[in-house]
N, C-alpha and C. Protein backbone atom coordinates (compact mmCIF):
# COMPACT_ATOMS: atom_id res chain seq x y z
N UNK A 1 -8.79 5.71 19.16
CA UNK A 1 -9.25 5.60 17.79
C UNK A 1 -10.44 4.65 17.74
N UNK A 2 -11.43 5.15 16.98
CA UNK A 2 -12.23 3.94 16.91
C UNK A 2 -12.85 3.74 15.34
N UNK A 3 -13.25 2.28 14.70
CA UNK A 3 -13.36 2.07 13.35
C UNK A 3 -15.37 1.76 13.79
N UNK A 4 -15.65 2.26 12.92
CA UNK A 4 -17.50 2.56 12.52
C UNK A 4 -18.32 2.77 14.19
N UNK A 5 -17.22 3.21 14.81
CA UNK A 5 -17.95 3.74 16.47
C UNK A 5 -17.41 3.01 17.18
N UNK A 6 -16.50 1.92 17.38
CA UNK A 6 -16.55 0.49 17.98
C UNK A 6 -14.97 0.99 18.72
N UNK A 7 -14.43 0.64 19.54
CA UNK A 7 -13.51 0.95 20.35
C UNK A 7 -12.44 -0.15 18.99
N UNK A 8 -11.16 0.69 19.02
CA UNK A 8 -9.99 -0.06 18.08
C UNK A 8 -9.83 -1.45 18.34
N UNK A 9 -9.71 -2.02 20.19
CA UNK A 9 -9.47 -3.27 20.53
C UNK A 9 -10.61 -4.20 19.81
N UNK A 10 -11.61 -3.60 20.09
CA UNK A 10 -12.94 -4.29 19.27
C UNK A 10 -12.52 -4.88 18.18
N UNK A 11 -12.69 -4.12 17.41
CA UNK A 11 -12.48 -4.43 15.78
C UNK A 11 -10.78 -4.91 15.70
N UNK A 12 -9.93 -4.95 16.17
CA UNK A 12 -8.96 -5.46 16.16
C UNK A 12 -8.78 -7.19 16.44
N UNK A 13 -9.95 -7.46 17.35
CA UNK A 13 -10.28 -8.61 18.28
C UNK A 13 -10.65 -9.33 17.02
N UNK A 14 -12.12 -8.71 16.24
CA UNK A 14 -13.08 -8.96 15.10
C UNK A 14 -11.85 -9.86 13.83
N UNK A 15 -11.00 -8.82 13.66
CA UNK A 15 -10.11 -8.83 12.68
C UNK A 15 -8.91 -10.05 13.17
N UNK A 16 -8.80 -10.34 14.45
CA UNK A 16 -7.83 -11.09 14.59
C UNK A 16 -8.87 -12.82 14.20
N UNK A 17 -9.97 -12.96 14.80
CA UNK A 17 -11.01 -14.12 14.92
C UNK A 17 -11.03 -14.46 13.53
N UNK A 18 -11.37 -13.58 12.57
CA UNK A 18 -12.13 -13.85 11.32
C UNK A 18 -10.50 -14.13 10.64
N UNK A 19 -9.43 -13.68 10.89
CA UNK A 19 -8.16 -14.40 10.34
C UNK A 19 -7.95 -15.74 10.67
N UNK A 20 -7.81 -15.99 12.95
CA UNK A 20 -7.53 -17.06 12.65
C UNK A 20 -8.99 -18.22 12.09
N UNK A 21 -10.05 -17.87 11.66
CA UNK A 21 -11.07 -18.95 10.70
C UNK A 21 -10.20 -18.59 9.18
N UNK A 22 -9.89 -17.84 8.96
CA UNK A 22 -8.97 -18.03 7.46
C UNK A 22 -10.31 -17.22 6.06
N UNK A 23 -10.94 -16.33 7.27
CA UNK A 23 -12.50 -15.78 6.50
C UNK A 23 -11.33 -14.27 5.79
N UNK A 24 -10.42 -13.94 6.32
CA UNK A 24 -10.24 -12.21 6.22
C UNK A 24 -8.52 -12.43 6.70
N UNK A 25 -8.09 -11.26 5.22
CA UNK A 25 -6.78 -10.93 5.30
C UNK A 25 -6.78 -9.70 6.09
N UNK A 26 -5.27 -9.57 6.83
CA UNK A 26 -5.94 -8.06 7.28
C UNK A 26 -4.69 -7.12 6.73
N UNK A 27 -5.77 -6.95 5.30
CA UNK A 27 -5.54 -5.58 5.02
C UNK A 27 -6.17 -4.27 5.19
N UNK A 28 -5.36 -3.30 6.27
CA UNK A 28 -6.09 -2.26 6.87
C UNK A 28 -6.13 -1.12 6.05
N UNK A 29 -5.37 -1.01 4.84
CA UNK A 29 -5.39 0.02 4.33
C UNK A 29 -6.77 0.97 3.88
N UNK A 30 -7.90 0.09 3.81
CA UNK A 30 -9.64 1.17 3.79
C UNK A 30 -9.56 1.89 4.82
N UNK A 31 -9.54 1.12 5.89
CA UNK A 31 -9.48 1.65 7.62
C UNK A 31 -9.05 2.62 7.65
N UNK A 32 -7.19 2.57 7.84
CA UNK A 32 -5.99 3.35 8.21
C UNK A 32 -6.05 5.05 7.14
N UNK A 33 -6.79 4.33 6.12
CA UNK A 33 -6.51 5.37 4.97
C UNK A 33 -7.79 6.04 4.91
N UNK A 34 -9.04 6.27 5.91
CA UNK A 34 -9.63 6.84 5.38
C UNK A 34 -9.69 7.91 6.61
N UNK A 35 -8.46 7.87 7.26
CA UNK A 35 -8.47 9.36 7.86
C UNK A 35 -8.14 10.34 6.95
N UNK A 36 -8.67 11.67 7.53
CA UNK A 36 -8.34 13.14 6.44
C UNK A 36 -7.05 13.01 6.39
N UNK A 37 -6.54 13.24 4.82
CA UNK A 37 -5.37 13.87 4.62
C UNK A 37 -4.84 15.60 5.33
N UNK A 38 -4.51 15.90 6.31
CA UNK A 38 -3.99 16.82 6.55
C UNK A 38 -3.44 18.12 5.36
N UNK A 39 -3.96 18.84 5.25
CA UNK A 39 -3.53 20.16 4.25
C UNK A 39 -2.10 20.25 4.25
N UNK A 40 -2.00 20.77 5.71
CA UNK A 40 -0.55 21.24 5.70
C UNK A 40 0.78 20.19 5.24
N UNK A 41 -0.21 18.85 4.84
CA UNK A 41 1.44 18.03 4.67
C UNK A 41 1.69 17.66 3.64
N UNK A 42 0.81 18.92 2.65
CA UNK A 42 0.96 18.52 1.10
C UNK A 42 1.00 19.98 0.67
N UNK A 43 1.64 19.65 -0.63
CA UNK A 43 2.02 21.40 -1.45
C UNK A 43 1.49 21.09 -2.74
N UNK A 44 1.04 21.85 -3.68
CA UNK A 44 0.63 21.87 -4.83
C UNK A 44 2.10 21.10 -5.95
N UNK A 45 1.47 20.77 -6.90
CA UNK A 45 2.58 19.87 -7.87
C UNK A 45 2.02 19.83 -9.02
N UNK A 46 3.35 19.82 -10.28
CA UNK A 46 2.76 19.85 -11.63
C UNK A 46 2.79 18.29 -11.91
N UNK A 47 1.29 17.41 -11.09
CA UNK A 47 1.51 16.21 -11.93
C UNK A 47 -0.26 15.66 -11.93
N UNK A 48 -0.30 14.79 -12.01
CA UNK A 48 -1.45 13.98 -12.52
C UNK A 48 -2.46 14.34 -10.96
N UNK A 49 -2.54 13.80 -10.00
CA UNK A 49 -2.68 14.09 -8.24
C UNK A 49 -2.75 15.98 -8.70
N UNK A 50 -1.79 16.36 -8.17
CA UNK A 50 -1.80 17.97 -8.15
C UNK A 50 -0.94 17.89 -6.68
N UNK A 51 -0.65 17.02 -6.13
CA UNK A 51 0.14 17.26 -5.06
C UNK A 51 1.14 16.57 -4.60
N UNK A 52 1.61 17.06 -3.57
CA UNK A 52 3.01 16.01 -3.60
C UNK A 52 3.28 16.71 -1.91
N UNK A 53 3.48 14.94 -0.94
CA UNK A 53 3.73 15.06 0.61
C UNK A 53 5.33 15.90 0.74
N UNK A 54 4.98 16.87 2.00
CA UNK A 54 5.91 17.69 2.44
C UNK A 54 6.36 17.80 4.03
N UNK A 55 5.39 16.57 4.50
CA UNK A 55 5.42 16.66 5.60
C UNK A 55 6.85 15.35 6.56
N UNK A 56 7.53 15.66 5.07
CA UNK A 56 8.59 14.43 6.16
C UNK A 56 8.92 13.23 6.54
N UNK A 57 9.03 12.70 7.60
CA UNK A 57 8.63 11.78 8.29
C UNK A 57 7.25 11.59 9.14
N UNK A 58 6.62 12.59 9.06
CA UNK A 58 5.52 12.45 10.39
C UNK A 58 4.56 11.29 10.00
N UNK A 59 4.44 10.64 11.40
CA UNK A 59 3.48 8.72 10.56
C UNK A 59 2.24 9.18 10.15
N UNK A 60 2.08 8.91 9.19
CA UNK A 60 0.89 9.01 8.14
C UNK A 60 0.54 7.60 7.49
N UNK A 61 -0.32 7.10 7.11
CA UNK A 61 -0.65 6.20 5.71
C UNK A 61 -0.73 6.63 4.57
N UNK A 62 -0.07 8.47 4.40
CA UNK A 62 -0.16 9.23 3.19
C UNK A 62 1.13 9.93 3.15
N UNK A 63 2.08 9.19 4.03
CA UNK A 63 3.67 9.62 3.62
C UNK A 63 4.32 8.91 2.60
N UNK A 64 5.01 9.85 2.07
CA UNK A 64 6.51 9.65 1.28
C UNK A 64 5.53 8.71 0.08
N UNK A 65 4.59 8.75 -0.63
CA UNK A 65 4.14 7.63 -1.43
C UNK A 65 5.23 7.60 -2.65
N UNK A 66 5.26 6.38 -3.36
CA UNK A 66 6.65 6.20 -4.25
C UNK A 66 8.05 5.46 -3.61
N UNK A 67 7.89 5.95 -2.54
CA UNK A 67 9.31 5.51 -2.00
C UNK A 67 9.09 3.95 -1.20
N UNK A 68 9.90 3.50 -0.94
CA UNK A 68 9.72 2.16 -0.33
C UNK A 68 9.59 2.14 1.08
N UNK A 69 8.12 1.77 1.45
CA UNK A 69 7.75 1.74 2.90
C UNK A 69 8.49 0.98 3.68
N UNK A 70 7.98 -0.44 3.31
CA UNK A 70 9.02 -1.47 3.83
C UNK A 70 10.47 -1.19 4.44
N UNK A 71 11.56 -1.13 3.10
CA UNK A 71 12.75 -0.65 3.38
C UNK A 71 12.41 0.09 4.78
N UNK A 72 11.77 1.27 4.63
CA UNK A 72 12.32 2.53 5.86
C UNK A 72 11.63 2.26 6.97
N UNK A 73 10.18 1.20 7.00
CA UNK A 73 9.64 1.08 8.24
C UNK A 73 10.52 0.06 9.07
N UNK A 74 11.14 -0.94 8.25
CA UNK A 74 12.23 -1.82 8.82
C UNK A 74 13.43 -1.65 9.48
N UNK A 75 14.02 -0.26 9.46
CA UNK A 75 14.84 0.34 9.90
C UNK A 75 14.14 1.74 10.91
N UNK A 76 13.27 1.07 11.19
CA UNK A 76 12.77 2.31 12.36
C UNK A 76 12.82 1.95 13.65
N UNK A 77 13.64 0.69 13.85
CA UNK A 77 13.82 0.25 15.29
C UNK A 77 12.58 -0.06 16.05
N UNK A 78 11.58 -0.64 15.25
CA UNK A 78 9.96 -0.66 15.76
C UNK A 78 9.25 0.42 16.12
N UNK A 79 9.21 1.51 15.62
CA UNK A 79 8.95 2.58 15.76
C UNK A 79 7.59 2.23 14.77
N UNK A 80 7.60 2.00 13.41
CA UNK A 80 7.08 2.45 12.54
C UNK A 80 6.23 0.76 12.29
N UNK A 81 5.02 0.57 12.08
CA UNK A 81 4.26 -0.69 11.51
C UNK A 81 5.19 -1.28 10.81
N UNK A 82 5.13 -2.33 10.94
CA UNK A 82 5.77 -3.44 9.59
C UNK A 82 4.40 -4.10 8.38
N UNK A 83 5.40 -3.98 7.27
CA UNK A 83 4.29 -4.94 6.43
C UNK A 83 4.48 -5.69 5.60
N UNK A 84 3.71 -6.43 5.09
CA UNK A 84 4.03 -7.84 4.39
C UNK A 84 4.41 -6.99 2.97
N UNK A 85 3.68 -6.32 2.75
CA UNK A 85 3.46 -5.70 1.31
C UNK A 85 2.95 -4.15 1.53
N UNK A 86 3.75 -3.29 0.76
CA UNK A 86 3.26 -2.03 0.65
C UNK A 86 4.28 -1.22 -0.73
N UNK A 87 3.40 0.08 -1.24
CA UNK A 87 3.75 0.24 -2.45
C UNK A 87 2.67 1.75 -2.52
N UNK A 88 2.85 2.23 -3.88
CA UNK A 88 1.91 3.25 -4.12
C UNK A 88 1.37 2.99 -6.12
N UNK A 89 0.52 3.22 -6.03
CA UNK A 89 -0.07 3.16 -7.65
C UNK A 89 -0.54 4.98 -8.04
N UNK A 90 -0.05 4.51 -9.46
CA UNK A 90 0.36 6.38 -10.28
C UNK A 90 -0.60 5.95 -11.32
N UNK A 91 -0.46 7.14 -11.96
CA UNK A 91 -1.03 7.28 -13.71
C UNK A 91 0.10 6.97 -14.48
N UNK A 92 1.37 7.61 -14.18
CA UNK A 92 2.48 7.88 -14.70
C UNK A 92 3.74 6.81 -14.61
N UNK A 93 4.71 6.02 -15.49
CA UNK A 93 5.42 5.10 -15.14
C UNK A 93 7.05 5.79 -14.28
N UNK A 94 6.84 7.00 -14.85
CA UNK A 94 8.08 7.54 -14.15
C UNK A 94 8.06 8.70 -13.48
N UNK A 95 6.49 8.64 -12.56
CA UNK A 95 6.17 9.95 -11.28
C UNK A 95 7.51 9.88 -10.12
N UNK A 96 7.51 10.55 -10.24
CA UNK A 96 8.98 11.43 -8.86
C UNK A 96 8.17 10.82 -7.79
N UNK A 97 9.30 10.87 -6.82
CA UNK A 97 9.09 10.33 -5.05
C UNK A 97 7.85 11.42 -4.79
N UNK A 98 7.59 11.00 -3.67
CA UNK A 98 6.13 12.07 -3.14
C UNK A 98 5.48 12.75 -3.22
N UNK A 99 4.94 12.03 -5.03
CA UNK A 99 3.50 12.87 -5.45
C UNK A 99 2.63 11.58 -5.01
N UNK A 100 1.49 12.29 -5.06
CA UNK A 100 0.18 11.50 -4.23
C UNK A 100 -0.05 11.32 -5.86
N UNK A 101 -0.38 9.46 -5.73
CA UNK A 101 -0.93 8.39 -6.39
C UNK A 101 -2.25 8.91 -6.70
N UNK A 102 -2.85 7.73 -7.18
CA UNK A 102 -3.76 7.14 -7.47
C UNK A 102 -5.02 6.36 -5.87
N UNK A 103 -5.85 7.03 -5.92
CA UNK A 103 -7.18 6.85 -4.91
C UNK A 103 -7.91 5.67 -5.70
N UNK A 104 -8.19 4.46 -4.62
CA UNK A 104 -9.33 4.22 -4.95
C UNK A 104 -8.73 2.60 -5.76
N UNK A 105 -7.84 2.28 -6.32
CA UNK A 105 -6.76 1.50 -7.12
C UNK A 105 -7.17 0.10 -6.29
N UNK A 106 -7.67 -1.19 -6.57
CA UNK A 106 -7.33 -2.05 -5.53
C UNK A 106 -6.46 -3.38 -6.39
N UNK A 107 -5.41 -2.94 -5.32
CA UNK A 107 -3.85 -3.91 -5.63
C UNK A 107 -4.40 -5.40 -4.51
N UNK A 108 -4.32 -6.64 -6.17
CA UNK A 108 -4.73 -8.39 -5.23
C UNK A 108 -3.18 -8.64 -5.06
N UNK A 109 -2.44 -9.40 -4.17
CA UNK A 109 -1.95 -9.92 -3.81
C UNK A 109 -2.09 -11.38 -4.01
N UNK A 110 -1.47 -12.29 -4.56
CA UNK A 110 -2.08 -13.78 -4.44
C UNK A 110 -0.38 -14.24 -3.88
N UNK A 111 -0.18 -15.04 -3.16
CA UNK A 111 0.70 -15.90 -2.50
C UNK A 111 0.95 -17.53 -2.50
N UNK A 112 2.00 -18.24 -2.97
CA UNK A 112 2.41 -19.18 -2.64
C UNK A 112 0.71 -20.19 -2.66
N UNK A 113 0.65 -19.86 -1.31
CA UNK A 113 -0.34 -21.21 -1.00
C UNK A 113 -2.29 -20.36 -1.32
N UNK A 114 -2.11 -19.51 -2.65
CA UNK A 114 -3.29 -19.54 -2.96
C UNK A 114 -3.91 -18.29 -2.39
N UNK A 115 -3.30 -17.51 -0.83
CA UNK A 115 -4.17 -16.70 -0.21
C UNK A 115 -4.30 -15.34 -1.32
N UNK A 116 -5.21 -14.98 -1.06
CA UNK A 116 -5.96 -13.30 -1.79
C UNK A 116 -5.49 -12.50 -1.08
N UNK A 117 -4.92 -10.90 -0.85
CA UNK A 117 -4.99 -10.51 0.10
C UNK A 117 -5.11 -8.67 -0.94
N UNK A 118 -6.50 -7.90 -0.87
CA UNK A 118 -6.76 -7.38 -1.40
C UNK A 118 -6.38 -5.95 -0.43
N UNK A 119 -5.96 -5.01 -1.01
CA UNK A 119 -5.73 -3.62 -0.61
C UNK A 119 -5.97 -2.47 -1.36
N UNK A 120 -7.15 -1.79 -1.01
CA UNK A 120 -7.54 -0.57 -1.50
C UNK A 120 -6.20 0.75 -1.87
N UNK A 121 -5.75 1.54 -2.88
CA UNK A 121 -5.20 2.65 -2.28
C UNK A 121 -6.06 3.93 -1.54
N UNK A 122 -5.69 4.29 -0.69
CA UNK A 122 -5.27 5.67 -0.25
C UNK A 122 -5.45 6.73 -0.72
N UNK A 123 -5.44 8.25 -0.12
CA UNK A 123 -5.75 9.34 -0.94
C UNK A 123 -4.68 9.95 -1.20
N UNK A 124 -3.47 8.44 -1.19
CA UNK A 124 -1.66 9.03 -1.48
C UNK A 124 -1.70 8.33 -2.33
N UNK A 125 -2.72 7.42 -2.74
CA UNK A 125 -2.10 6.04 -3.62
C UNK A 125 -0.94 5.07 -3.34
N UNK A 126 -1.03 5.12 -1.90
CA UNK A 126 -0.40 4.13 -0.87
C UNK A 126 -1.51 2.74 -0.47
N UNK A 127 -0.99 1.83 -0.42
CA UNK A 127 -1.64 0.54 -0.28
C UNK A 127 -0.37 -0.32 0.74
N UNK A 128 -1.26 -1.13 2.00
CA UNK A 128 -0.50 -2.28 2.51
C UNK A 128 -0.87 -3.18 3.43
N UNK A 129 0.20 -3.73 3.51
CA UNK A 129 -0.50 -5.32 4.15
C UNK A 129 0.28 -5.17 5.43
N UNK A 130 0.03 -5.12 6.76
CA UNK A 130 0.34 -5.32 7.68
C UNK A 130 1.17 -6.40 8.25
N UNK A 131 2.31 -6.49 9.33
CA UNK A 131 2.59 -8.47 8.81
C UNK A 131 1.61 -8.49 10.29
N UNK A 132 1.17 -8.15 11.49
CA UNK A 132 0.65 -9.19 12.30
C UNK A 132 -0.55 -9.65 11.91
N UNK A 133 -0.80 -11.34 12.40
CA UNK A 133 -1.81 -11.82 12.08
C UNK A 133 -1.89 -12.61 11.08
N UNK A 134 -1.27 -11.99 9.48
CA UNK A 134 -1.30 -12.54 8.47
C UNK A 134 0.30 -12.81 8.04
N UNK A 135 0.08 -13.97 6.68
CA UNK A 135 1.89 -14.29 6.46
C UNK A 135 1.39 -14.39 4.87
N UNK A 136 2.67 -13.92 4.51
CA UNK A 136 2.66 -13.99 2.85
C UNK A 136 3.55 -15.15 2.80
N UNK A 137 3.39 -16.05 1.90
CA UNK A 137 3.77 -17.42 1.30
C UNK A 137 4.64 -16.86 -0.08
N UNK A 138 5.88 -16.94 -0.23
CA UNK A 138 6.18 -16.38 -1.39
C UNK A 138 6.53 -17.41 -2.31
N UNK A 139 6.59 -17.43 -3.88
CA UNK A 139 6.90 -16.23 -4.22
C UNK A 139 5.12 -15.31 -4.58
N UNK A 140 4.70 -14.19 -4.53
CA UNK A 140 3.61 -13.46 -5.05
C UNK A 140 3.36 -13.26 -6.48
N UNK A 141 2.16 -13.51 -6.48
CA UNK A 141 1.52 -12.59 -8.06
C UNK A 141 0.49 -11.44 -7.99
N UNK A 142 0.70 -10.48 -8.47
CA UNK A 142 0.14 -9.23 -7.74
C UNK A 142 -0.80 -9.16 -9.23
N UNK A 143 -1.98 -8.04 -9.12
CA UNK A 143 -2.56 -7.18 -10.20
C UNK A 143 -3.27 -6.03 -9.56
N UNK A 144 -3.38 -4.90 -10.64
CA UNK A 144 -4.25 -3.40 -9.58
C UNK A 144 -5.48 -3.64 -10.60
N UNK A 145 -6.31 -3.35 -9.86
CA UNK A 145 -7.62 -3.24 -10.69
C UNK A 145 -8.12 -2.04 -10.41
N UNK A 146 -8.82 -0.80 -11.20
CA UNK A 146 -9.02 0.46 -11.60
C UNK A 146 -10.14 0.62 -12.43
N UNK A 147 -11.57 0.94 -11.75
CA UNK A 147 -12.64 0.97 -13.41
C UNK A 147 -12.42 0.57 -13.62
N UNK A 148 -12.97 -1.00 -13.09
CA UNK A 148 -13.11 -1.99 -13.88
C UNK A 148 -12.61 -2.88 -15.27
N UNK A 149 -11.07 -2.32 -14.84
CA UNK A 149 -9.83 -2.92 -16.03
C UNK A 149 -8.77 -3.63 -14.86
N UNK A 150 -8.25 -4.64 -15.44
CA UNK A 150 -6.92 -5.15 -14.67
C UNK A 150 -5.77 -4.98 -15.13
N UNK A 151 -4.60 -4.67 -14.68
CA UNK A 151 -3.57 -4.90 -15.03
C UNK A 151 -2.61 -5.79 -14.37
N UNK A 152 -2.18 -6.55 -14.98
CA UNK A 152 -0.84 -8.23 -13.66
C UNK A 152 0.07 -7.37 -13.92
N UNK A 153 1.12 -8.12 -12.65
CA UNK A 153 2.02 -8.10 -12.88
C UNK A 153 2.45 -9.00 -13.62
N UNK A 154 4.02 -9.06 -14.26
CA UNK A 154 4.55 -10.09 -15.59
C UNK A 154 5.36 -11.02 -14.38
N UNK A 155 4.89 -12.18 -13.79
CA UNK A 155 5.94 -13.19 -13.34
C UNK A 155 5.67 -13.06 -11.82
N UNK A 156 5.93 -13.98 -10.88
CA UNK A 156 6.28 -14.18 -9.84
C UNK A 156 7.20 -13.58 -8.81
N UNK A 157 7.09 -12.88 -7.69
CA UNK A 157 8.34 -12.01 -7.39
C UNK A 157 8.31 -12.54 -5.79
N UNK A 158 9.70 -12.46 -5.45
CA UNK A 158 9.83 -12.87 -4.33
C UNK A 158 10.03 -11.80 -3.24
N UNK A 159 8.91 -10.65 -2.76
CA UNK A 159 8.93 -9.85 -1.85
C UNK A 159 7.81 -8.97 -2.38
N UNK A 160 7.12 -8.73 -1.20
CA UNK A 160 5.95 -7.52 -1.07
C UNK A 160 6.45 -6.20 -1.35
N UNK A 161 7.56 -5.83 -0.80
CA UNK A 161 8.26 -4.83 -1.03
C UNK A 161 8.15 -4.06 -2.52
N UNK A 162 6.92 -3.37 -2.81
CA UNK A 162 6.97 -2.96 -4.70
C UNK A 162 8.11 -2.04 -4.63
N UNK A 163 7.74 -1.22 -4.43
CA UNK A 163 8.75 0.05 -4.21
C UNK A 163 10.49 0.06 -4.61
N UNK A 164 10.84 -1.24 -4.33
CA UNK A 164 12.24 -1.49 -4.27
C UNK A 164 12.45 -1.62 -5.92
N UNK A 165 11.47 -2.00 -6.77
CA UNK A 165 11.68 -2.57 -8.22
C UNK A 165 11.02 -1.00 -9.07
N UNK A 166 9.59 -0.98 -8.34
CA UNK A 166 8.55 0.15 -9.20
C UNK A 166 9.19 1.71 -8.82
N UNK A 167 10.54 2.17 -8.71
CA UNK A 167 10.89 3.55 -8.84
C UNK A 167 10.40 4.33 -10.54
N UNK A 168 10.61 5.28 -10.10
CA UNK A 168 10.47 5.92 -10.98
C UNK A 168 10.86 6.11 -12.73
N UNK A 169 12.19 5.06 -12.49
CA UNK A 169 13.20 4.51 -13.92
C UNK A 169 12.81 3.30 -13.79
N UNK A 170 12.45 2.72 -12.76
CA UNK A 170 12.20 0.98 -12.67
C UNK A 170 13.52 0.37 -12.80
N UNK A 171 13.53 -1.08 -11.73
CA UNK A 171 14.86 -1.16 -11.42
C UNK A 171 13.95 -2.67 -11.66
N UNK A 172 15.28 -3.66 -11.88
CA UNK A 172 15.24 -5.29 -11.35
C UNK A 172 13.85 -5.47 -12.87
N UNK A 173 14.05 -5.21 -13.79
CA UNK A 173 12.89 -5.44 -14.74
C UNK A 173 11.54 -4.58 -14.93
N UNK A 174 11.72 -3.56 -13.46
CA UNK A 174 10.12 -3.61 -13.79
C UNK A 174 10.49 -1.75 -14.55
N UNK A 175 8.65 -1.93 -15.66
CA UNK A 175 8.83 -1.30 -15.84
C UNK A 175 8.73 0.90 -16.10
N UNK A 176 8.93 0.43 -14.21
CA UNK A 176 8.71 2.04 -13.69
C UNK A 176 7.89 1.93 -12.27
N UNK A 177 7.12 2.78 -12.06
CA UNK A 177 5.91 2.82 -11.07
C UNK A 177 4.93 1.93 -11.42
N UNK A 178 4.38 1.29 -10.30
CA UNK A 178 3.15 0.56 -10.33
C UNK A 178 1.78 1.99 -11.32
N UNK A 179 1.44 1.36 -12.20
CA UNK A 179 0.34 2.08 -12.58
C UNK A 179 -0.98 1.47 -13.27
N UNK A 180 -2.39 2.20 -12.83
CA UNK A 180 -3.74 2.29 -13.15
C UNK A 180 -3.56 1.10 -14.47
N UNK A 181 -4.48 0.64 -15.08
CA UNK A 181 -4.89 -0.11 -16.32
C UNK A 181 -5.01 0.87 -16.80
């Protein structure tokens, strides 16, 4: 794989240096997410997107959006990336599991001791934070910014994990899917 021509170790090296100076979070989600979405691993859908992933499990940065990454990458026996923070952003507060989000959405992260840690969505409306390299300080205050509107989150939460709260009915207070301003 390589990012703007440069061999992966390269820019991996780049990305590890400019962390430990405290210049760059590494959120890969521009990177990771701006491979093609694959046709075949999406089907047409009556929602906001027009589509919705069919492809399973197969590792993507454009699987299962809605559902909780975290949770299932944590139980993949290291199979699957881990991350500090990951989630998907909708139009809709109560979009069903694996319709493709919101493109383009960028979800701030702020942590404990002040750090920023900014993540573009995806052409799933998947967004995340990787854990090597970087550490989230909890508890977090999150907001998505969209054309130039913001929306916060209400309060302090103790886990990156959106997914577990932002379902589709919204669980633990919140209320529904992460969505657009």
């Amino acid at each position: 794989m390589k990012i703007a021509g440069k061999p992966l170790r390269i820019a991996v090296a780049l990305l590890a240096c400019l962390a430990l100076a405290g210049l760059s979070a590494l959120a890969l989600s521009a990177q990771e997410g701006s491979r093609p979405l694959n046709p075949s691993f999406v089907d047409k859908a009556d929602s906001p997107s027009g589509l919705k992933w069919i492809a399973g499990n197969r590792g993507s940065p454009y699987m299962h959006p809605g559902m909780s990454c975290i949770t299932c990458h944590n139980a993949s026996g290291g199979e699957a990336p881990s991350y500090l923070s990951a989630g998907t952003v909708y139009t809709k507060l109560n979009e069903a599991d694996n319709i493709l989000g919101v493109e383009g959405a960028v979800v701030q992260i702020t942590d404990a001791k002040g750090q920023i840690f900014k993540m573009t969505t995806n052409k799933a409306g998947n967004f995340f934070l990787r854990a090597g390299g970087a550490s989230l300080a909890l508890p977090i205050n999150a907001l998505v910014s969209f054309k130039g509107a913001e929306r916060k989150m209400l309060g302090a939460k103790q886990s990156g994990n959106c997914m577990l709260c932002h379902t589709a009915s919204g669980v633990g207070g919140a209320p529904g899917r992460i969505i657009v301003p």
